[in-house]
Protein backbone atom coordinates (compact mmCIF):
# COMPACT_ATOMS: atom_id res chain seq x y z
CA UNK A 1 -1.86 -32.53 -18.98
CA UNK A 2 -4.19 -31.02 -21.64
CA UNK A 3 -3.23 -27.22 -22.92
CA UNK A 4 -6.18 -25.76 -20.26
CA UNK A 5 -4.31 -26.89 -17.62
CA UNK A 6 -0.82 -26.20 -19.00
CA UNK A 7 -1.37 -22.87 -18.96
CA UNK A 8 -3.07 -22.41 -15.88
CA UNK A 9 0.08 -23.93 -13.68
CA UNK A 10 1.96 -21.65 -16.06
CA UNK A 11 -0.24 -18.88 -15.12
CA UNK A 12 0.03 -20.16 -11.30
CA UNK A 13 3.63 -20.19 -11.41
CA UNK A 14 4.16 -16.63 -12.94
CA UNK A 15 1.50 -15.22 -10.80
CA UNK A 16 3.84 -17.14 -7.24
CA UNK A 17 6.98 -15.34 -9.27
CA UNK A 18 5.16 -11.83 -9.46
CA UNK A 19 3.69 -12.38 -6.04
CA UNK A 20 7.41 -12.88 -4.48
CA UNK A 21 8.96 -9.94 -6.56
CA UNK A 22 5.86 -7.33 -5.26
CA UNK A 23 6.25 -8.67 -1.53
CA UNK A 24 10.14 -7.60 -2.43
CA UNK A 25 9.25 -4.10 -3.95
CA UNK A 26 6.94 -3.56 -0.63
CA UNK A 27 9.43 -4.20 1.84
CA UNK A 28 11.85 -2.01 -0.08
CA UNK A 29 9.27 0.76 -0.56
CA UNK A 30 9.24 0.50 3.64
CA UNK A 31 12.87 0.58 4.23
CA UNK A 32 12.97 3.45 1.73
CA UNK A 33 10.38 5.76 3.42
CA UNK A 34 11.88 5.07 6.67
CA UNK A 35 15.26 6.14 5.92
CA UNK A 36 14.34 8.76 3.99
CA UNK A 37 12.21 9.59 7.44
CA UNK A 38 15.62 9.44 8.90
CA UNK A 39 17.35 11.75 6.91
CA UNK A 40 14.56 14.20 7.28
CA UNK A 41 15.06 14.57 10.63
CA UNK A 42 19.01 15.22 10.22
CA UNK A 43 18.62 17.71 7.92
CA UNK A 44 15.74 19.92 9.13
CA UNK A 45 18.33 22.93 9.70
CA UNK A 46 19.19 22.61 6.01
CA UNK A 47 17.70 25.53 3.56
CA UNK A 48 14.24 24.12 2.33
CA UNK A 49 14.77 23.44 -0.98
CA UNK A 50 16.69 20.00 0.69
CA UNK A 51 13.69 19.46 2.82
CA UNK A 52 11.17 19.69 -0.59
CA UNK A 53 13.49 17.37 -2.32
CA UNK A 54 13.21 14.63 0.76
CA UNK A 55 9.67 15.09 0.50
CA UNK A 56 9.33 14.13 -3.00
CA UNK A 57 11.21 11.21 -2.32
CA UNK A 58 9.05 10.66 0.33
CA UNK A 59 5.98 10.84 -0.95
CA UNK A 60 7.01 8.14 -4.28
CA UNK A 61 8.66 5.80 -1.64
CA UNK A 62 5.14 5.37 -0.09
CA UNK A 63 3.10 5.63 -3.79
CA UNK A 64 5.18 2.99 -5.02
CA UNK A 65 4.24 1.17 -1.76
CA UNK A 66 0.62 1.44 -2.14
CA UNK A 67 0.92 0.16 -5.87
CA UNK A 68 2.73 -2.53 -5.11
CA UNK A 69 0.48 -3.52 -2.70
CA UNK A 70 -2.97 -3.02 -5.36
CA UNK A 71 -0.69 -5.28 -7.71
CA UNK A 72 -0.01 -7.73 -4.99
CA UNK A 73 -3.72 -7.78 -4.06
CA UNK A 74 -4.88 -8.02 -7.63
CA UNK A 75 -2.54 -11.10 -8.53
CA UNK A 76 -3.65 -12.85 -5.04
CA UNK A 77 -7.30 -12.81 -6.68
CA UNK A 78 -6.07 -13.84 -10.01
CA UNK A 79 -4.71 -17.18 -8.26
CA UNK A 80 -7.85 -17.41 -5.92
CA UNK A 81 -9.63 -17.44 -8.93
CA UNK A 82 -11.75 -14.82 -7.95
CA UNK A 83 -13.24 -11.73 -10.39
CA UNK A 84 -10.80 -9.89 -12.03
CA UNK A 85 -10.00 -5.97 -12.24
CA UNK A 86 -8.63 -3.87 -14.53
CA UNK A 87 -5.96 -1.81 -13.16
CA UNK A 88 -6.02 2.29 -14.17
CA UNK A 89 -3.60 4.80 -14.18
CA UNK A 90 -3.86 7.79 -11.74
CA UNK A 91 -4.42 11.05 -14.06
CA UNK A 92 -3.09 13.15 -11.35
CA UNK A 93 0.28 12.30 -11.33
CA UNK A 94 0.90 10.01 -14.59
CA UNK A 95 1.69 6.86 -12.35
């Protein structure tokens, strides 16, 4: 196997091992916003600064979700061998 080739199945196989870790992160980032749904309900009587706090938790559960999912995407076209992007942070709120 010549070094082109090398490091594309090397590429390949870090890309499969990133793929499998982001499809992880997503289905986390679900369970997280729904039980953090959960406890949102339970605690609607509590004073509000609880039900500010739960929405900030909220609201990363499902940013880290969308990342994960751009990231997923993006590596899925780096194996399909398709165009690549360059992936920016979001000024508005440092992620």
């Amino acid at each position: 196997m010549n070094r082109k080739n090398s490091i594309h199945c090397i590429n390949r196989h870090l890309y499969n091992v990133l793929l499998s870790e982001l499809r992880t992160l997503e289905t986390k980032c679900n369970r997280i916003t729904a039980e953090v749904s959960e406890v949102k309900k339970m605690i609607a009587l509590l004073p509000p600064d609880i039900g500010t706090l739960i929405s900030s938790i909220e609201r990363s559960a499902k940013e880290m979700h969308e990342q994960s999912i751009m990231h997923r995407e993006y590596v899925e076209r780096c194996i399909n061998g398709e165009p690549k992007i360059h992936l920016i942070r979001r000024a508005d709120n440092g992620l």
